[in-house]
C-alpha atoms as a PDB file:
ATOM      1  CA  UNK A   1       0.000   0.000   0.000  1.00  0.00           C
ATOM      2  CA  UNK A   2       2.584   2.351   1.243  1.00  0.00           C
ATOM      3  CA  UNK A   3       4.555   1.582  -2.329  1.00  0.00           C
ATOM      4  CA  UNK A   4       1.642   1.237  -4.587  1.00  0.00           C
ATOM      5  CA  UNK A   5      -0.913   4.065  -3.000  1.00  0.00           C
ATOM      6  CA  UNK A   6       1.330   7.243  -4.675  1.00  0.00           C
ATOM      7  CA  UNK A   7       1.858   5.756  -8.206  1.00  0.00           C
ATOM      8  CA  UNK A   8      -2.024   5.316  -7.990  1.00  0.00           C
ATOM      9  CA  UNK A   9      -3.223   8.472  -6.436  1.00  0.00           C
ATOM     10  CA  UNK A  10      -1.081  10.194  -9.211  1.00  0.00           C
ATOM     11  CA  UNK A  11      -2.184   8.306 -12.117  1.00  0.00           C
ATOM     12  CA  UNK A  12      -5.782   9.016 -10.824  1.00  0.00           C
ATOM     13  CA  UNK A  13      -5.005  12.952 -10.768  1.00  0.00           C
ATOM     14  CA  UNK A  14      -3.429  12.965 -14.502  1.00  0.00           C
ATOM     15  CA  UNK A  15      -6.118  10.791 -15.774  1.00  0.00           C
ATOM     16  CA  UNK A  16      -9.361  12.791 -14.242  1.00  0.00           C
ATOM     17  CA  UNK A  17      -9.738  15.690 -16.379  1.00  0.00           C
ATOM     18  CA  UNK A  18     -10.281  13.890 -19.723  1.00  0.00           C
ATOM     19  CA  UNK A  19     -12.306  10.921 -18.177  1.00  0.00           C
ATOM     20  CA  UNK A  20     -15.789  10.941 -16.151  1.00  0.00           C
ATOM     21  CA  UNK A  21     -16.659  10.969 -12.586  1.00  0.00           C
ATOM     22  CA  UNK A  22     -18.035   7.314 -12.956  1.00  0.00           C
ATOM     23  CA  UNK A  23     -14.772   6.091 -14.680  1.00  0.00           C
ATOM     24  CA  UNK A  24     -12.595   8.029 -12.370  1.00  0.00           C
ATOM     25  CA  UNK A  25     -14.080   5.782  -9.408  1.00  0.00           C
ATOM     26  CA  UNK A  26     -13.758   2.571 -11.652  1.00  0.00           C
ATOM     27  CA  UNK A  27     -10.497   3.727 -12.206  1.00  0.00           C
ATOM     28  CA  UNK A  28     -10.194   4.209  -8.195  1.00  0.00           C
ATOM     29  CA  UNK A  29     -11.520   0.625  -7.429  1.00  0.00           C
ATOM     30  CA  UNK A  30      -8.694  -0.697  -9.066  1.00  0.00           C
ATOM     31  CA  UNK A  31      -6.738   0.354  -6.305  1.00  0.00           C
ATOM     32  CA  UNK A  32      -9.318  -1.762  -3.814  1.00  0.00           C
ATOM     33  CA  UNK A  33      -9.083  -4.725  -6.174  1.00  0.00           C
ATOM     34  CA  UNK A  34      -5.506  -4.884  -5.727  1.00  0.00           C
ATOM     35  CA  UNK A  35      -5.072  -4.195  -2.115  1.00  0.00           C
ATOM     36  CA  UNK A  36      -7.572  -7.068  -1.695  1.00  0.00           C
ATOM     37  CA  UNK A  37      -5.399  -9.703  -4.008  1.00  0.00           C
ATOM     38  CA  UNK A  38      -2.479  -8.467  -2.432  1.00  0.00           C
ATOM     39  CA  UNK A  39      -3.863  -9.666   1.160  1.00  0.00           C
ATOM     40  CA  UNK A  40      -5.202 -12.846  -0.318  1.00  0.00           C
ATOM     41  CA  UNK A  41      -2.011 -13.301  -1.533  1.00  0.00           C
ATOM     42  CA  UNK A  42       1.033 -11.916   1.015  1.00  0.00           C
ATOM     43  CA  UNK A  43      -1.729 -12.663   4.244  1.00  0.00           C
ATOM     44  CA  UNK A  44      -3.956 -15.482   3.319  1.00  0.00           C
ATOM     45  CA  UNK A  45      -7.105 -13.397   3.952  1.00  0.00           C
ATOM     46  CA  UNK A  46     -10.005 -14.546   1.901  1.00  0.00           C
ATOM     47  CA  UNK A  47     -13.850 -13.374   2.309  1.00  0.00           C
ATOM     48  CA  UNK A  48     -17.289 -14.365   1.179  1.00  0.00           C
ATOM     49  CA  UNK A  49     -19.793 -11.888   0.187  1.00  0.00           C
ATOM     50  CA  UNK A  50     -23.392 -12.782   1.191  1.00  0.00           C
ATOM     51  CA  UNK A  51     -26.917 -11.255   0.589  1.00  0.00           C
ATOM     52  CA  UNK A  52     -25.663  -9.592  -2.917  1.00  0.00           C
ATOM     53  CA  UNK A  53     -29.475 -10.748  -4.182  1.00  0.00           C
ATOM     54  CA  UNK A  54     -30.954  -8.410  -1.853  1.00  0.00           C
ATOM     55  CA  UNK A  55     -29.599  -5.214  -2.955  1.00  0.00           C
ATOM     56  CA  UNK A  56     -31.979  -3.218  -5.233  1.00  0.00           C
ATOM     57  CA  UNK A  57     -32.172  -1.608  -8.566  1.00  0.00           C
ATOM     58  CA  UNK A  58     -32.865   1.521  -7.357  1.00  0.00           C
ATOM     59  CA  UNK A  59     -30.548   4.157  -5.237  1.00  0.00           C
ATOM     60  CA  UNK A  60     -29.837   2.866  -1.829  1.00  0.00           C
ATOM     61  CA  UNK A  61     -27.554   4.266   1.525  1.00  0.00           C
ATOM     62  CA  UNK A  62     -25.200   1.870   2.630  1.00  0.00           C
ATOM     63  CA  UNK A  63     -24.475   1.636   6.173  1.00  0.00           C
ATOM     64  CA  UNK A  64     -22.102  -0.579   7.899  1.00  0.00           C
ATOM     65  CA  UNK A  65     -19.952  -2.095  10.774  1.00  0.00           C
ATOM     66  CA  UNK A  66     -16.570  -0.475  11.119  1.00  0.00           C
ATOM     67  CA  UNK A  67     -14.256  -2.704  12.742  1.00  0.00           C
ATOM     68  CA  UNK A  68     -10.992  -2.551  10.210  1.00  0.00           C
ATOM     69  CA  UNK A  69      -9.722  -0.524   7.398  1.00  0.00           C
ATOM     70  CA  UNK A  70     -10.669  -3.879   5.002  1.00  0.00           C
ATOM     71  CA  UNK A  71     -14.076  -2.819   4.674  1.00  0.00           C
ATOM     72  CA  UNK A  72     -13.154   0.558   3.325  1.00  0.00           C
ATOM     73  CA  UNK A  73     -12.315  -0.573   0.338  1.00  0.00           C
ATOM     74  CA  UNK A  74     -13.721  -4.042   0.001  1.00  0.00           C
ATOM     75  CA  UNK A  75     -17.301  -2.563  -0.075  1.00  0.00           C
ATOM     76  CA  UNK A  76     -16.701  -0.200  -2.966  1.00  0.00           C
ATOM     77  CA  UNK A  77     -14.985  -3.215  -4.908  1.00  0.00           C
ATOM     78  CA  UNK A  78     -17.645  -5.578  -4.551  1.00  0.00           C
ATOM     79  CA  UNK A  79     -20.107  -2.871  -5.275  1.00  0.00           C
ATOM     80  CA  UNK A  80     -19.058  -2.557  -8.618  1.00  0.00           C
ATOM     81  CA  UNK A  81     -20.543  -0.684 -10.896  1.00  0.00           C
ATOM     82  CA  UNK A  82     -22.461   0.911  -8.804  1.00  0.00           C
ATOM     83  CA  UNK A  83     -20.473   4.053  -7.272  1.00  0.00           C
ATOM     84  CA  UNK A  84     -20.452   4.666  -3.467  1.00  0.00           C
ATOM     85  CA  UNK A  85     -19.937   7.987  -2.223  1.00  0.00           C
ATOM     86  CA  UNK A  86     -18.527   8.749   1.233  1.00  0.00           C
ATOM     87  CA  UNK A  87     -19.113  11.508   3.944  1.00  0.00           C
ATOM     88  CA  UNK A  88     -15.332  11.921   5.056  1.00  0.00           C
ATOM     89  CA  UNK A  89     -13.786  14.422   7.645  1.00  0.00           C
ATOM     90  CA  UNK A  90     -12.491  17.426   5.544  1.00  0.00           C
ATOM     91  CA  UNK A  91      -9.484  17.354   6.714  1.00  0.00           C
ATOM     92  CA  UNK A  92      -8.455  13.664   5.335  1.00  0.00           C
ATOM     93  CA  UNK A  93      -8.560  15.479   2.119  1.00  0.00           C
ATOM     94  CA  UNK A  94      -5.343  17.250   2.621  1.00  0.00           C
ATOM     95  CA  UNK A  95      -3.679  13.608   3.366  1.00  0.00           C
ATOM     96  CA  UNK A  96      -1.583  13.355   0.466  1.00  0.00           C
ATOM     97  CA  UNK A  97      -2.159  11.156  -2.186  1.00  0.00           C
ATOM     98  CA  UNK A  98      -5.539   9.603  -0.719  1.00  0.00           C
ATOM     99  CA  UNK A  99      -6.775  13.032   0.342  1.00  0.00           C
ATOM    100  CA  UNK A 100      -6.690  14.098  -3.206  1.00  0.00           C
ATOM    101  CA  UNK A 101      -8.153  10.821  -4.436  1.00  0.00           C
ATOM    102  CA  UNK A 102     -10.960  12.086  -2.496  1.00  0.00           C
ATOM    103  CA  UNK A 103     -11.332  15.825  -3.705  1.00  0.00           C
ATOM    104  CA  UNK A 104     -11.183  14.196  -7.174  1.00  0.00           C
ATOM    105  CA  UNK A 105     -13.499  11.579  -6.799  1.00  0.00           C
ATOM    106  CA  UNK A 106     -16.150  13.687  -5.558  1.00  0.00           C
ATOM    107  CA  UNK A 107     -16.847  12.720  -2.283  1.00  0.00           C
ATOM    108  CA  UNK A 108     -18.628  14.693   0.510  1.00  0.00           C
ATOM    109  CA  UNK A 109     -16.483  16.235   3.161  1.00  0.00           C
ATOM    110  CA  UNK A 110     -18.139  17.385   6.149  1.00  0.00           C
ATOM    111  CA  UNK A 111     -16.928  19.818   8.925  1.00  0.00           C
ATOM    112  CA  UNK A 112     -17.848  18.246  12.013  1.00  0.00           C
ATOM    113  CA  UNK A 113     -17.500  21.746  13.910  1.00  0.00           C
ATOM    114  CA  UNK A 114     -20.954  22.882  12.417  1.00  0.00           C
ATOM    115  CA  UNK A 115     -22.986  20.646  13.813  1.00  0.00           C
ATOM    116  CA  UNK A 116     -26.598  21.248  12.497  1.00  0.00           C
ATOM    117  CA  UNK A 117     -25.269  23.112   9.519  1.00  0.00           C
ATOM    118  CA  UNK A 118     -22.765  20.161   8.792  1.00  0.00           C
ATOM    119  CA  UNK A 119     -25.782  17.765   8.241  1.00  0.00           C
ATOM    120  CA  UNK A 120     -27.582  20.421   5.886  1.00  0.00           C
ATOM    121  CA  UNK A 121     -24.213  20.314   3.923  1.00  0.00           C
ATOM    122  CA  UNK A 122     -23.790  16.486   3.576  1.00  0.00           C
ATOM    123  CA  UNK A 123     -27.937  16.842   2.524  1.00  0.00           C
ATOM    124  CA  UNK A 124     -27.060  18.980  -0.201  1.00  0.00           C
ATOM    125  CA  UNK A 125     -23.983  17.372  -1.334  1.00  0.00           C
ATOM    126  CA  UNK A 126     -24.644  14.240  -1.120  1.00  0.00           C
ATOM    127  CA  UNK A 127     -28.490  14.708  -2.663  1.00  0.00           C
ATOM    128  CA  UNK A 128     -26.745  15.707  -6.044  1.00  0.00           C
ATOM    129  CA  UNK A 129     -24.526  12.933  -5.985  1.00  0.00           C
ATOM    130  CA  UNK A 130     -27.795  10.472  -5.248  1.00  0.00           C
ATOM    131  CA  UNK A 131     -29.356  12.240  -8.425  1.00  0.00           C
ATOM    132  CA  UNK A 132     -25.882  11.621 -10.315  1.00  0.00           C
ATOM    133  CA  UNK A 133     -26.886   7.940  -9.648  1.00  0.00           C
ATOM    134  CA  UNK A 134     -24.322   7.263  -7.125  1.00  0.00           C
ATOM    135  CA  UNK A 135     -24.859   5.196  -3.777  1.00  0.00           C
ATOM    136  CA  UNK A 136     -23.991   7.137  -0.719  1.00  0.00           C
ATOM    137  CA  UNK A 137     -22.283   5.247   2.628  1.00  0.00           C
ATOM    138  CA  UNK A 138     -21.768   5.543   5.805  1.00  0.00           C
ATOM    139  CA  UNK A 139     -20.128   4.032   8.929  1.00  0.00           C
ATOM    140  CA  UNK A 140     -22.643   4.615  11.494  1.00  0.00           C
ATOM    141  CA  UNK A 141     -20.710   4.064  14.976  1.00  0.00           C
ATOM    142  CA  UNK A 142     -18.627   6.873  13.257  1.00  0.00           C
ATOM    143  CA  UNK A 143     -15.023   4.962  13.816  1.00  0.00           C
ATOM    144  CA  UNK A 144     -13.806   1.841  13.858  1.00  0.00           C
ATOM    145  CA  UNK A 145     -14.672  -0.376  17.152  1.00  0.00           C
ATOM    146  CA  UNK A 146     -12.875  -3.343  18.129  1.00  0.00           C
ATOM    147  CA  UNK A 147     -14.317  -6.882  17.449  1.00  0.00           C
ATOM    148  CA  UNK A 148     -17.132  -7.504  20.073  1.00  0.00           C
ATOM    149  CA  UNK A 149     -18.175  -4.009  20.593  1.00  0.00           C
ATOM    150  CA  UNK A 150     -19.959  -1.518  19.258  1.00  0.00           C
ATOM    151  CA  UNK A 151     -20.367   2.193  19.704  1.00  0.00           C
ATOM    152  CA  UNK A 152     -23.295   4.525  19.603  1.00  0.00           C
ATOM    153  CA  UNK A 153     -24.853   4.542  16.047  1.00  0.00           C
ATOM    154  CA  UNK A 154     -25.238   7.630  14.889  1.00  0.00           C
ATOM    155  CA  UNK A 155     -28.177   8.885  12.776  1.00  0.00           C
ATOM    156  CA  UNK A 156     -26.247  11.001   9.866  1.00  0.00           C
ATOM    157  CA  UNK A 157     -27.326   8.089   7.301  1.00  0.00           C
ATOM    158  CA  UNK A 158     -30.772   7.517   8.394  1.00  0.00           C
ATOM    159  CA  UNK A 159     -31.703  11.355   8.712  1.00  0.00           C
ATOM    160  CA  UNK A 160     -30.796  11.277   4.996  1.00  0.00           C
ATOM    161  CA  UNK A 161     -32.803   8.563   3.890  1.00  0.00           C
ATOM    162  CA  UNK A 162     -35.524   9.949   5.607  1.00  0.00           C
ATOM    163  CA  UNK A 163     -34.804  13.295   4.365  1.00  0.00           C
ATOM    164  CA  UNK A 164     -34.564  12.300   0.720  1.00  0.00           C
ATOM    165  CA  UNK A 165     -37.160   8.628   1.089  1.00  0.00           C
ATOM    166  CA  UNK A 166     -34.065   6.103  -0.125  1.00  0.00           C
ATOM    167  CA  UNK A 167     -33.917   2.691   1.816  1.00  0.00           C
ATOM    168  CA  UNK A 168     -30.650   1.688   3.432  1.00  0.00           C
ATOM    169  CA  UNK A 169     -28.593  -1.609   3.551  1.00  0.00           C
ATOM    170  CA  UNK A 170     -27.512  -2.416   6.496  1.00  0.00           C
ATOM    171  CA  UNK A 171     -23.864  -4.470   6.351  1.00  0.00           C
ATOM    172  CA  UNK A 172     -22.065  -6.796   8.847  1.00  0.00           C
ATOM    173  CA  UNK A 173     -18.643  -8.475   8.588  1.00  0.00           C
ATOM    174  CA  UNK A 174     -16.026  -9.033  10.909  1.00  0.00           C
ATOM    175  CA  UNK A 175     -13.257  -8.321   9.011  1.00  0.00           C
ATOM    176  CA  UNK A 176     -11.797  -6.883  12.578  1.00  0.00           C
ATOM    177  CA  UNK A 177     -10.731 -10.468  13.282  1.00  0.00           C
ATOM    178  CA  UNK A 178      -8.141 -10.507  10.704  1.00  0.00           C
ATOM    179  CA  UNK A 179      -7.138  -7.006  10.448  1.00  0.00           C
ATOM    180  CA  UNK A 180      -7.611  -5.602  13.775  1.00  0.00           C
ATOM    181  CA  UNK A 181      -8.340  -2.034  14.817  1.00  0.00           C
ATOM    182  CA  UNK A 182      -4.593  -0.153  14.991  1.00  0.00           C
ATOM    183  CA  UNK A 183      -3.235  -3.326  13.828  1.00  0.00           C
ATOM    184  CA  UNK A 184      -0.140  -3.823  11.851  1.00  0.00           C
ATOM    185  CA  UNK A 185      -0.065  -7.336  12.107  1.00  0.00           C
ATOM    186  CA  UNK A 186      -2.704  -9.501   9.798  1.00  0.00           C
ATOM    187  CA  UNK A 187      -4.380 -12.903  10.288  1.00  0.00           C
ATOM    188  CA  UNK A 188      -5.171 -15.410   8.218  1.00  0.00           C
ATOM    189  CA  UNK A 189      -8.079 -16.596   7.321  1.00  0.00           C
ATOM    190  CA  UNK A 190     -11.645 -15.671   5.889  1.00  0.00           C
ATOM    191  CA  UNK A 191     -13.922 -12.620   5.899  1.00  0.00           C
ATOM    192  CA  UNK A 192     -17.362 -12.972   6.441  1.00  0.00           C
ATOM    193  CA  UNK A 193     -19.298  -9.486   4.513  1.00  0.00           C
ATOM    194  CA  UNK A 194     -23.050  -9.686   4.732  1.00  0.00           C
ATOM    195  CA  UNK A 195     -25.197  -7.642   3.070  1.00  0.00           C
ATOM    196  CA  UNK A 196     -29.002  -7.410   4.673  1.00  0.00           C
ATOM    197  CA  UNK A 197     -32.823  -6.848   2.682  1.00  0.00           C
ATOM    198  CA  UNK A 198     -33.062  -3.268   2.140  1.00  0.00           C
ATOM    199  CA  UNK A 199     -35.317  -1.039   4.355  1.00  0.00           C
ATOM    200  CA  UNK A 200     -37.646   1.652   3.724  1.00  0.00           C
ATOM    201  CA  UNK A 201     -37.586   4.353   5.217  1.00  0.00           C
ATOM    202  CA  UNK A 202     -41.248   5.632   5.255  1.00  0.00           C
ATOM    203  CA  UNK A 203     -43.033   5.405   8.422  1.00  0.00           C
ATOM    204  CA  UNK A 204     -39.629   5.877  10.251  1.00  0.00           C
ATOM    205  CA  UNK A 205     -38.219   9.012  11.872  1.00  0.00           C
ATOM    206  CA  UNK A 206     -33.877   8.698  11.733  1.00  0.00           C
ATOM    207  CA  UNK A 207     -33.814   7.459  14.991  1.00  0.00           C
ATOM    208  CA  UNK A 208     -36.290   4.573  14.817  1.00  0.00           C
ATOM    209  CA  UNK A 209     -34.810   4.076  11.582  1.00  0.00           C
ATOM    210  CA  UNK A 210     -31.303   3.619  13.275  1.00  0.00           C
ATOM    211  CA  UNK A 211     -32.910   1.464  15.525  1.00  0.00           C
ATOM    212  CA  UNK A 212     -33.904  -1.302  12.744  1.00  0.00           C
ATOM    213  CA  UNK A 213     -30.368  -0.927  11.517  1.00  0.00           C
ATOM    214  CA  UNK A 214     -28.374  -1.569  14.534  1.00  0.00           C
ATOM    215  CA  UNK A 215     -30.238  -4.258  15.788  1.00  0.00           C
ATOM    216  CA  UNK A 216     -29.915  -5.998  12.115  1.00  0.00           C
ATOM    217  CA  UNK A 217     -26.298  -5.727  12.304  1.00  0.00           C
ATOM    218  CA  UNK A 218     -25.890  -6.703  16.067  1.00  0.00           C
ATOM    219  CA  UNK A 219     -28.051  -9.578  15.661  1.00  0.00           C
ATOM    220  CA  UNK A 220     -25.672 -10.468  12.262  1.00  0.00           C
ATOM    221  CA  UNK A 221     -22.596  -9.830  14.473  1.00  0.00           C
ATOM    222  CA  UNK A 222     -23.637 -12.476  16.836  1.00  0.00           C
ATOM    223  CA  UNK A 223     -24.277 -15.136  14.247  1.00  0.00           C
ATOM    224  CA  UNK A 224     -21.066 -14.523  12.322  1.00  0.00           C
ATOM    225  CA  UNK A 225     -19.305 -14.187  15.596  1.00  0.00           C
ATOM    226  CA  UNK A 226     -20.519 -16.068  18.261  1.00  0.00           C
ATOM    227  CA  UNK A 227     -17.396 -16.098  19.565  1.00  0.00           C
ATOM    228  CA  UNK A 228     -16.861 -12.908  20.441  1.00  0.00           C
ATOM    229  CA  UNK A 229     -20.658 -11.745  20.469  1.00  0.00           C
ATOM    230  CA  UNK A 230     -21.401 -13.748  23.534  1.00  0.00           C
ATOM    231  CA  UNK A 231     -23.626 -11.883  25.518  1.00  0.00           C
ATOM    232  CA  UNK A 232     -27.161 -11.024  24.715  1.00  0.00           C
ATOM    233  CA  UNK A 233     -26.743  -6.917  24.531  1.00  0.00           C
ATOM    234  CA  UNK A 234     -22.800  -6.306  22.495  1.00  0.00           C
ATOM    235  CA  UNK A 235     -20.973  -3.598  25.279  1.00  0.00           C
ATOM    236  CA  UNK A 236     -21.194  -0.721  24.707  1.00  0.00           C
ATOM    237  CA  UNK A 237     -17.072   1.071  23.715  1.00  0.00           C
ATOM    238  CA  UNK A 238     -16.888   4.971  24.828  1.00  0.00           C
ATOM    239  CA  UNK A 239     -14.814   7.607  22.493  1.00  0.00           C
ATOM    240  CA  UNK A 240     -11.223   6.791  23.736  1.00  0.00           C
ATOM    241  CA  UNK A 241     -11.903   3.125  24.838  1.00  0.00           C
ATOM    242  CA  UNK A 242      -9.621   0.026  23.700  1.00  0.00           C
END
């Protein structure tokens, strides 16, 4: 990544003013695609990909269990060709190299300083990109969590399905088993990612809507791992917890 990432990012830049927003993010994926051979290959880490036949035809908000940096870009790749669009924190775009990807790619940055006015932002932003065709997603608990735990889901996603009447897809994995949270070090073996039935958002406010969400992927979590999902209610992991 650290080799490959640059030469990428670059290529990505030159290439973007002749070429479309849609090909610039197939273009993009390629990066994904290879980042996930390369840990098949140099880690052993396979996955499965489950509940593909429920995603719909139409537009739909992803939003998903963050546990690793895997699912970052294993979601967009498997995706394919349908073209997620992320909320980020505005300052990742002035990372080098993937910052720029970003900025170039589209996505929706979001000042979390605002508050109330950031949300009316990403609505706007991210309402365009909808219309453009594009899939928006989002990683509720807001960070990643460690395996076993979750944090408080917040309702950013679901305000905006509500706001704009597109279902979301609610996604469990537990890629944090293999490539843990602040981990360096990887472990073999294979990723379960699970996508679940789309779900309307009429009759919901964002919060009851969260609600639906959460407990889908909780309950998920517990079936792919039982292991570590042991209890009936998953703790609860505070802003600065291990």
């Amino acid at each position: 990544m650290v080799v490959y990432t640059p030469i990428h990012a670059t290529l990505l830049l030159l290439v973007s003013p002749f070429i479309s927003i849609r090909n610039r993010y197939v273009f993009a994926c390629w990066w994904n695609a290879l980042n996930i051979k390369m840990l098949r290959l140099l880690c052993n880490i396979q996955y499965k990909v489950e509940g593909m036949e429920h995603l719909p035809n139409t537009g739909a908000i992803i939003l998903a269990k963050h546990q690793s940096a895997w699912e970052t870009f294993a979601i967009p790749a498997n995706l394919l060709p349908r073209q997620l669009c992320l909320v980020y924190k505005k300052e990742l775009q002035f990372v080098p190299f993937f910052g720029w990807a970003l900025w170039v790619l589209r996505m929706v940055p979001i000042d979390r300083k605002n508050g109330v006015e950031a949300f009316e932002q990403v609505k706007t932003m991210a309402g365009k990109r909808m219309k453009e065709g594009a899939w928006m997603m989002f990683f509720p608990e807001g960070t990643r969590v460690p395996v076993g735990y979750k944090r408080r889901y917040k309702t950013g996603g679901t305000r905006l399905a509500v706001a704009t009447g597109t279902p979301v897809v609610p996604v469990a994995h537990d890629a944090g088993e293999y490539w843990k949270r602040k981990g360096f070090f990887k472990k073999a073996g294979t990723v379960t990612l699970r996508f679940g039935p789309p779900i309307s958002p009429e009759g919901h406010d964002a919060d009851s809507l969260m609600k639906v969400v959460e407990d889908w992927i909780e309950s998920e979590m517990h079936n792919i791992s039982p292991h570590r999902y042991n209890s009936a209610e998953t703790p609860l992991v505070g802003k600065g917890d291990n």
